[in-house]
Protein backbone atom coordinates (compact mmCIF):
# COMPACT_ATOMS: atom_id res chain seq x y z
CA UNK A 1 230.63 134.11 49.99
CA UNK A 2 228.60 137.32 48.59
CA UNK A 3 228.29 140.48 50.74
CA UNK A 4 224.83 139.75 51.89
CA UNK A 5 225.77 136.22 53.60
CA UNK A 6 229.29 137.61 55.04
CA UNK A 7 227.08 140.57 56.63
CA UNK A 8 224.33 137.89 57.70
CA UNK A 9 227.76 136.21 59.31
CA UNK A 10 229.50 139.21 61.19
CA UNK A 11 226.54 141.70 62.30
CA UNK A 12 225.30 138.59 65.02
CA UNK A 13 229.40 138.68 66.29
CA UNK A 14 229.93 142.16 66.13
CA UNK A 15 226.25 142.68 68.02
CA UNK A 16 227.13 139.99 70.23
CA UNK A 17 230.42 141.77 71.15
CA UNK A 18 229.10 145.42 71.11
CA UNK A 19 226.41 143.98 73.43
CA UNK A 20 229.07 142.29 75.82
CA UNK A 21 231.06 145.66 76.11
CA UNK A 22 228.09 147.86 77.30
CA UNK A 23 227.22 144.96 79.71
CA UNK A 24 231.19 144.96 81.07
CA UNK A 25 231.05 148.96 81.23
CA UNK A 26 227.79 149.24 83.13
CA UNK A 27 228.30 149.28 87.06
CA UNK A 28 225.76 147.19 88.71
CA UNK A 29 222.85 148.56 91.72
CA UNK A 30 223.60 148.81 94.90
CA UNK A 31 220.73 146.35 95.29
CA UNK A 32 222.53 144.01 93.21
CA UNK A 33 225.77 143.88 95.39
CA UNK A 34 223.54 143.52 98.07
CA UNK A 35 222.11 140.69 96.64
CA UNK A 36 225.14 139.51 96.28
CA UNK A 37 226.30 140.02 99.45
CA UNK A 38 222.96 138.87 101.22
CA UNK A 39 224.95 136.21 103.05
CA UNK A 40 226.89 139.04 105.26
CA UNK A 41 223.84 141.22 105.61
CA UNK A 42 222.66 139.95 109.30
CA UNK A 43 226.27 139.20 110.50
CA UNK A 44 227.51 140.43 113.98
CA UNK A 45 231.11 138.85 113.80
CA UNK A 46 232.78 136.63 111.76
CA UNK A 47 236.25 134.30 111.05
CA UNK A 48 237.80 133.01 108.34
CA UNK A 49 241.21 131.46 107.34
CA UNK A 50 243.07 133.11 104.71
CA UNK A 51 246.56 132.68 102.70
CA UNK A 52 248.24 135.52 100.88
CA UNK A 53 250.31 136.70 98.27
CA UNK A 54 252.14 140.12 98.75
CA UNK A 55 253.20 141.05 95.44
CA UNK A 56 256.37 143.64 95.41
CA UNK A 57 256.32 145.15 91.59
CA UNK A 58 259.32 146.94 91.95
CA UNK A 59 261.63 144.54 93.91
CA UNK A 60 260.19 141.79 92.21
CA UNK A 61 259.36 139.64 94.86
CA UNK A 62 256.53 137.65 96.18
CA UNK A 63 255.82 137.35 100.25
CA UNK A 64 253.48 134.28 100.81
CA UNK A 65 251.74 134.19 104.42
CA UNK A 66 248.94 132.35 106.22
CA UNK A 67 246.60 133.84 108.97
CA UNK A 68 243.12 134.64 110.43
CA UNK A 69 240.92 137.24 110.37
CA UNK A 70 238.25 138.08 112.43
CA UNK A 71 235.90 140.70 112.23
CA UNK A 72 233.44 142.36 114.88
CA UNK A 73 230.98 145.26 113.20
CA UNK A 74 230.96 147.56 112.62
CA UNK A 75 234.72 148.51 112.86
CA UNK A 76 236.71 146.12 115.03
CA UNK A 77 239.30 143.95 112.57
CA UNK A 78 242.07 141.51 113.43
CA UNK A 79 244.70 140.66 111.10
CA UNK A 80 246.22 138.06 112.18
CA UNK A 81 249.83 135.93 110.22
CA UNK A 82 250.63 133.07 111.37
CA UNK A 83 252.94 132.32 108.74
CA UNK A 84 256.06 132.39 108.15
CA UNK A 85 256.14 135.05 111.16
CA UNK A 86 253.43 135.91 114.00
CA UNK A 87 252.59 139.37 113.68
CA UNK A 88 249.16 141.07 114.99
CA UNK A 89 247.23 143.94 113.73
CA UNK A 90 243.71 144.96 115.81
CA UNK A 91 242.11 148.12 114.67
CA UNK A 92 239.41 150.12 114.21
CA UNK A 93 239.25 153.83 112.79
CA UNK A 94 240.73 155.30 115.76
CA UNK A 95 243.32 153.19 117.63
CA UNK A 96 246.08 149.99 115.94
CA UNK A 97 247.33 147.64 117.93
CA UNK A 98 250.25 145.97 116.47
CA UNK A 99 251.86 142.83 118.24
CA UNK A 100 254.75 140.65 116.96
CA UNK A 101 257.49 138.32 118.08
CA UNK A 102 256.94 135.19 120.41
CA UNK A 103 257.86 135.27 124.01
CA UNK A 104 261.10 136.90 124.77
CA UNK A 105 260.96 138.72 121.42
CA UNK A 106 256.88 139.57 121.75
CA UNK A 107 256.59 143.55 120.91
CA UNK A 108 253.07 145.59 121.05
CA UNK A 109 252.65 149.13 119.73
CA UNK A 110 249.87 150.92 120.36
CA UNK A 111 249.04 154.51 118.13
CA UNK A 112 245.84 156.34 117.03
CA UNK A 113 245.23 156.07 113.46
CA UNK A 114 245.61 160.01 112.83
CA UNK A 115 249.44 159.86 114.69
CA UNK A 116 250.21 156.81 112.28
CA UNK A 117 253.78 156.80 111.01
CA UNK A 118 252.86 155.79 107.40
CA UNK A 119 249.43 157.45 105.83
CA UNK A 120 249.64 154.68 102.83
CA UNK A 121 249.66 152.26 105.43
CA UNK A 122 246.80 153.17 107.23
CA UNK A 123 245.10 154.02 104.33
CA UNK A 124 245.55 150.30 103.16
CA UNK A 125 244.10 148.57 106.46
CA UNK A 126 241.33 151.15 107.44
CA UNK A 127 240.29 150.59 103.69
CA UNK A 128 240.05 146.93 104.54
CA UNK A 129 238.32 147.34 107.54
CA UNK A 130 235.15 149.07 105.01
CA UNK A 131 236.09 145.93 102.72
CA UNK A 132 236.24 143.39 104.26
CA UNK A 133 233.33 144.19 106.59
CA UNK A 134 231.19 143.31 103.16
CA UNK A 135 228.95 146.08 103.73
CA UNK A 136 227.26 146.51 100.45
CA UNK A 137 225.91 149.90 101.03
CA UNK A 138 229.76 151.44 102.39
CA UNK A 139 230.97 149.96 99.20
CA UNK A 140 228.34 151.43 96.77
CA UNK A 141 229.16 154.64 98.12
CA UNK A 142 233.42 154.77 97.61
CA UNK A 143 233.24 152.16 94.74
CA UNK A 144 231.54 151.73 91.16
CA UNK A 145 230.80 147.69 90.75
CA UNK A 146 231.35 146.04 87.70
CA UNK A 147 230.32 142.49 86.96
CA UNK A 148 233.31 140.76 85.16
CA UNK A 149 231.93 137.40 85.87
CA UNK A 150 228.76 135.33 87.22
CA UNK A 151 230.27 135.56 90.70
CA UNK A 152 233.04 137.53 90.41
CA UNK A 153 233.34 141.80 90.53
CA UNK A 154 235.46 144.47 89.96
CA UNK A 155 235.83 147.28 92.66
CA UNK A 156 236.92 151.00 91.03
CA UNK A 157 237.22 154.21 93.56
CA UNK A 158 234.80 156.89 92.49
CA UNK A 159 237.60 159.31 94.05
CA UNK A 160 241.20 158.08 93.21
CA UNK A 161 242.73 159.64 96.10
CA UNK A 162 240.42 159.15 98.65
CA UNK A 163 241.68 155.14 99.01
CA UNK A 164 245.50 153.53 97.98
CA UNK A 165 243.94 151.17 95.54
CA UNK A 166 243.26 151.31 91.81
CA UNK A 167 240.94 148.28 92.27
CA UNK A 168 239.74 145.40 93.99
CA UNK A 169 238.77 142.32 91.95
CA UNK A 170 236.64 139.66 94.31
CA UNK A 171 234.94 136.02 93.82
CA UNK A 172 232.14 134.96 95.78
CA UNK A 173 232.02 130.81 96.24
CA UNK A 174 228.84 129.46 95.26
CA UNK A 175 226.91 130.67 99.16
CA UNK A 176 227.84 133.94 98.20
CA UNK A 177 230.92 133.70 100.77
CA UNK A 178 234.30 135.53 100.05
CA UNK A 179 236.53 133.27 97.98
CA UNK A 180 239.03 135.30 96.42
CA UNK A 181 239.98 139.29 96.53
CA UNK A 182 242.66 140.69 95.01
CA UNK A 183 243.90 144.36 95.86
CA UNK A 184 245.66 146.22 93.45
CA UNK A 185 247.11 149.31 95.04
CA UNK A 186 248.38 152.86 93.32
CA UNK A 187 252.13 152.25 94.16
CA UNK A 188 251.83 149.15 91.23
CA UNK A 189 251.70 146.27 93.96
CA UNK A 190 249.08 143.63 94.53
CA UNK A 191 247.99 141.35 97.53
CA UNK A 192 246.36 138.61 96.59
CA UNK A 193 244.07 136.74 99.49
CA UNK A 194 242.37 133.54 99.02
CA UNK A 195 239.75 132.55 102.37
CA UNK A 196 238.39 129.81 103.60
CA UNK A 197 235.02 128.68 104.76
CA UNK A 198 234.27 131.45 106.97
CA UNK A 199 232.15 131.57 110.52
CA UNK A 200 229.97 133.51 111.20
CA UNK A 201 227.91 135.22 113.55
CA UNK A 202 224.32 137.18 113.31
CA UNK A 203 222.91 140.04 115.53
């Protein structure tokens, strides 16, 4: 093959790929997300059925768990587990409210965020509360958006120490409802949260 017909081969591939790079590096709108996101726009509440993965890097161990989450805007979340052990966690950005055990062996605490015994900790579920609210504007503003798929994003602080993850990664199920997020956090660990068919509420 002559230089002009391997050149007439390659410069469509390497333009093709040079193309897909700038694409993959370019953060999407605000108004995109929220386009995105349309289908959490009007919501008052909602519920939704989720399963987890808590990834330990440096123990090298994986804690599966079940649970429900429900949400009540603008700041009122409820993590609830289910599985393997019931444990509680109701917050907003002031107060947590953790309950575990079952009868006998039922414990609540009850601190304000800013007296919290772990800052990492807090960090991690008052982060969520911003996340997992869906608000596409309160994202926009801590997070540059990439598209890394037709439905599926990639979350990257615009301050690194102003939140205790590196990165979110999330799938949207073909209504534009939560399917998959993925948290990867600065200490090198990972949870890993798959939802189901959520309900939900509007104003």
């Amino acid at each position: 093959m002559n230089r002009f017909k391997i050149s007439a081969v390659v410069w469509p591939i390497l333009l093709l790929l040079m193309g897909n790079i700038s694409q993959a590096a370019t953060p999407i709108s605000e108004q995109t997300l929220a386009e995105k996101l349309k289908a959490y726009a009007s919501i008052s509440s909602l519920e939704v059925d989720f399963k987890q993965t808590k990834t330990l890097r440096d123990m090298g161990l994986q804690l599966k768990s079940e649970g429900h989450l429900k949400i009540k805007r603008p700041d009122h979340l409820i993590w609830e587990i289910t599985k393997p052990s019931p444990i509680s966690v109701s917050l907003n950005q002031k107060e947590i409210l953790i309950r575990s055990g079952k009868g006998a062996d039922a414990q609540t605490q009850t601190f304000q965020v800013s007296d919290a015994p772990s800052g990492q900790a807090v960090k991690s579920l008052t982060g969520l509360i911003t996340w997992l609210n869906l608000d596409s504007k309160a994202i926009a503003e801590q997070y540059l958006v990439y598209a890394i798929g037709q439905q599926s994003f990639r979350f990257e602080p615009k301050q690194k120490n102003s939140t205790p993850f590196e990165n979110l990664e999330m799938t949207l199920d073909s209504d534009g409802h939560l399917k998959h997020l993925t948290l990867h956090e600065l200490s090198g660990d990972s949870l890993d949260i798959e939802f189901g068919k959520p309900k939900l509420t509007s104003r």
